[in-house]
C-alpha atoms as a PDB file:
ATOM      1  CA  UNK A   1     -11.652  -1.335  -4.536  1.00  0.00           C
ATOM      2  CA  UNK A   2     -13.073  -0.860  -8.298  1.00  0.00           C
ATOM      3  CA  UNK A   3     -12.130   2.431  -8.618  1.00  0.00           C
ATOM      4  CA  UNK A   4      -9.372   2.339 -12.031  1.00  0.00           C
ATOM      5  CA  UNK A   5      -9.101   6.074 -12.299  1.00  0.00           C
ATOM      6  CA  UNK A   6      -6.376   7.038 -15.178  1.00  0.00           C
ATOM      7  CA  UNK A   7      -5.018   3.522 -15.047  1.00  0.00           C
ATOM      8  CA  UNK A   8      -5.141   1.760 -18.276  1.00  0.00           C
ATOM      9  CA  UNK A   9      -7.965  -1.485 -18.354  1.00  0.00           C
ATOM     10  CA  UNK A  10      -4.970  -3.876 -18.965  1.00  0.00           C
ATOM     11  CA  UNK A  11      -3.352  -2.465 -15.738  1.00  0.00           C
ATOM     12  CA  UNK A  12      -5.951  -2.325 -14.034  1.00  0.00           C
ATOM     13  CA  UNK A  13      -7.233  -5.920 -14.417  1.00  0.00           C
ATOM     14  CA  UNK A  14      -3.676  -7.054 -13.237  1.00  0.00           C
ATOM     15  CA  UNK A  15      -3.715  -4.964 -10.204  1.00  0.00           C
ATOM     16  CA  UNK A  16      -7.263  -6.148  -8.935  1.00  0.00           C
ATOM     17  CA  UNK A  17      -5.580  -9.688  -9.479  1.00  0.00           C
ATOM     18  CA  UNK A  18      -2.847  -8.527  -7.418  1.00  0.00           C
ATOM     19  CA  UNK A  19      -5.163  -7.413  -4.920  1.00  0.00           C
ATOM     20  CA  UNK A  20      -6.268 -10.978  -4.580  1.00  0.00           C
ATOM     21  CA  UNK A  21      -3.363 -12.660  -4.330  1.00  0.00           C
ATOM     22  CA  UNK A  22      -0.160 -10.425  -2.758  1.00  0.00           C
ATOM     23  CA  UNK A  23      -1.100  -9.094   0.451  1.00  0.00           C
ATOM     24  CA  UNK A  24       1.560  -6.322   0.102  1.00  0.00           C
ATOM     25  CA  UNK A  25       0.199  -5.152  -3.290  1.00  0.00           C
ATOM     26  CA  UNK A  26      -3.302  -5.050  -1.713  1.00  0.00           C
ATOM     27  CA  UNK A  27      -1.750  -3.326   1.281  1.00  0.00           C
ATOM     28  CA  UNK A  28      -0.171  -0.574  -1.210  1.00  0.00           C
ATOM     29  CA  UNK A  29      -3.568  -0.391  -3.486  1.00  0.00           C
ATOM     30  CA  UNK A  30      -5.845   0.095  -0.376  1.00  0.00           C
ATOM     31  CA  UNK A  31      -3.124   2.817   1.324  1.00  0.00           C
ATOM     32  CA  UNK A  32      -3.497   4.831  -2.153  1.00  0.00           C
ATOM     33  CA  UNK A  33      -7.229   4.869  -2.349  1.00  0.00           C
ATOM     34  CA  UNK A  34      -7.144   6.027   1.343  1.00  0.00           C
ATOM     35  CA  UNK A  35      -4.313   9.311   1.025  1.00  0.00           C
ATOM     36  CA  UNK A  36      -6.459  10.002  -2.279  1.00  0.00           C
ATOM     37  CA  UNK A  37      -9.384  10.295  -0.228  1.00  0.00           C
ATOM     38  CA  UNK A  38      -7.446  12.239   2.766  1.00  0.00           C
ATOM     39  CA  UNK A  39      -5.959  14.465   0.130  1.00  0.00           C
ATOM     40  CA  UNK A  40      -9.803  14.934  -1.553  1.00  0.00           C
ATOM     41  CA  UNK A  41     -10.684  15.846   2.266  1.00  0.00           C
ATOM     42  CA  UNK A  42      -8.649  18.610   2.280  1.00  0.00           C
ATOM     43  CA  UNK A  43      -8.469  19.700  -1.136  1.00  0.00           C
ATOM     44  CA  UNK A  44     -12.065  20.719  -0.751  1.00  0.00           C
ATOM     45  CA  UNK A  45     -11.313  22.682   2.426  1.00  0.00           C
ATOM     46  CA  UNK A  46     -11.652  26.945   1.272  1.00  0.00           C
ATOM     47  CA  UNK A  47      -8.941  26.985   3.960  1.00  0.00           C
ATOM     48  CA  UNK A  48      -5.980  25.046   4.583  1.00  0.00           C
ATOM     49  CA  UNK A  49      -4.137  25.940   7.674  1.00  0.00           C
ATOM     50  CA  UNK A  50       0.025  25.553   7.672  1.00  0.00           C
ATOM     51  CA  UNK A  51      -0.149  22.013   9.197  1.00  0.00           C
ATOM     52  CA  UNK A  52      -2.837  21.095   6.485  1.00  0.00           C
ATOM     53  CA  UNK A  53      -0.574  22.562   4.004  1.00  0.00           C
ATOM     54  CA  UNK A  54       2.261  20.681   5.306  1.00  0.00           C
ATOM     55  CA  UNK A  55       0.144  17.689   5.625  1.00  0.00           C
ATOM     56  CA  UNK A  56      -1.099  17.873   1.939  1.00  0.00           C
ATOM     57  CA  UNK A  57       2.168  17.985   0.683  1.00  0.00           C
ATOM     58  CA  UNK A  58       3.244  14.630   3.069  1.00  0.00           C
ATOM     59  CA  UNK A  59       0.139  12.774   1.779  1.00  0.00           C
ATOM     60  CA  UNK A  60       1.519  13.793  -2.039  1.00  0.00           C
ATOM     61  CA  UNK A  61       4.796  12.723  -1.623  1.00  0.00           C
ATOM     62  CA  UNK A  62       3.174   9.540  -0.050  1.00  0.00           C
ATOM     63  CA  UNK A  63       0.625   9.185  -3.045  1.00  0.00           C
ATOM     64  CA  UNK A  64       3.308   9.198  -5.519  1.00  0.00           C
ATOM     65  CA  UNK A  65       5.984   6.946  -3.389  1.00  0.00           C
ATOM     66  CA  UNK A  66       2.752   4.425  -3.478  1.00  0.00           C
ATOM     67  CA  UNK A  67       1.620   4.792  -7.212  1.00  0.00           C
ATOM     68  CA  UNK A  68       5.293   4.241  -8.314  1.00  0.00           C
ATOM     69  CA  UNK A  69       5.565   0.966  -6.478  1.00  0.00           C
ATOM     70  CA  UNK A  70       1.895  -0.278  -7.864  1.00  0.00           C
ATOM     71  CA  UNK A  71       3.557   0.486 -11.541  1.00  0.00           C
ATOM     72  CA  UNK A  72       6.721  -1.498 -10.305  1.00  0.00           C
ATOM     73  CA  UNK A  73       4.694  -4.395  -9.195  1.00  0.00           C
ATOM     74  CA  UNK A  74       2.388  -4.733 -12.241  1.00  0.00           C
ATOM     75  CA  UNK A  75       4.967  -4.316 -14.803  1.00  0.00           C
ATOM     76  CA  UNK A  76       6.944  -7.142 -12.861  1.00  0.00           C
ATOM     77  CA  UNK A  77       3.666  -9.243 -13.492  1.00  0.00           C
ATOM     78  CA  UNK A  78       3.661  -8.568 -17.200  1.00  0.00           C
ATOM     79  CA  UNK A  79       7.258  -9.773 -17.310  1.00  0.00           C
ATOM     80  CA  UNK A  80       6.577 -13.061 -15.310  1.00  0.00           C
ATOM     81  CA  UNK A  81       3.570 -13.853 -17.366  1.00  0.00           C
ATOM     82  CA  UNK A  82       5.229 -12.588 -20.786  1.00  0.00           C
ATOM     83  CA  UNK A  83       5.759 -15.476 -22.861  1.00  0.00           C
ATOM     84  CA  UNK A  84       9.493 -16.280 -23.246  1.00  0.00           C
END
């Protein structure tokens, strides 16, 4: 789970406290990791075949869908723990 890639240390920090305590952000965190590592799978493939090629572009489109929500959900934390 300690893998912050591009994310800034702030942001990061609030997601792995996320991860502890909302089940659906952990649910989205640990889905991303996974289609990152599916998408590393194939990416290293010399070949991709059409359905790979379809299925890279699914698990992009998925990738995205989930990183988009993780943003949502941490930049609704810094508003509910932004002082007033």
């Amino acid at each position: 789970m300690n893998n912050q890639g591009n994310m800034a240390p702030d942001d990061f920090e609030i997601a792995m406290k996320l991860c502890e305590t909302d089940p659906e952000f952990k649910k989205l965190w640990d889905e991303h990791h996974e289609l990152k590592g599916k998408a590393r799978g194939l990416a290293e493939k010399p070949f991709l075949t059409p359905e790979e090629q379809v299925e890279v572009k699914r698990i992009k489109r998925l990738k995205l869908w989930g990183k988009d929500k993780i943003a949502e959900k941490i930049r609704d934390y810094k508003v509910a723990v932004s002082p007033a």
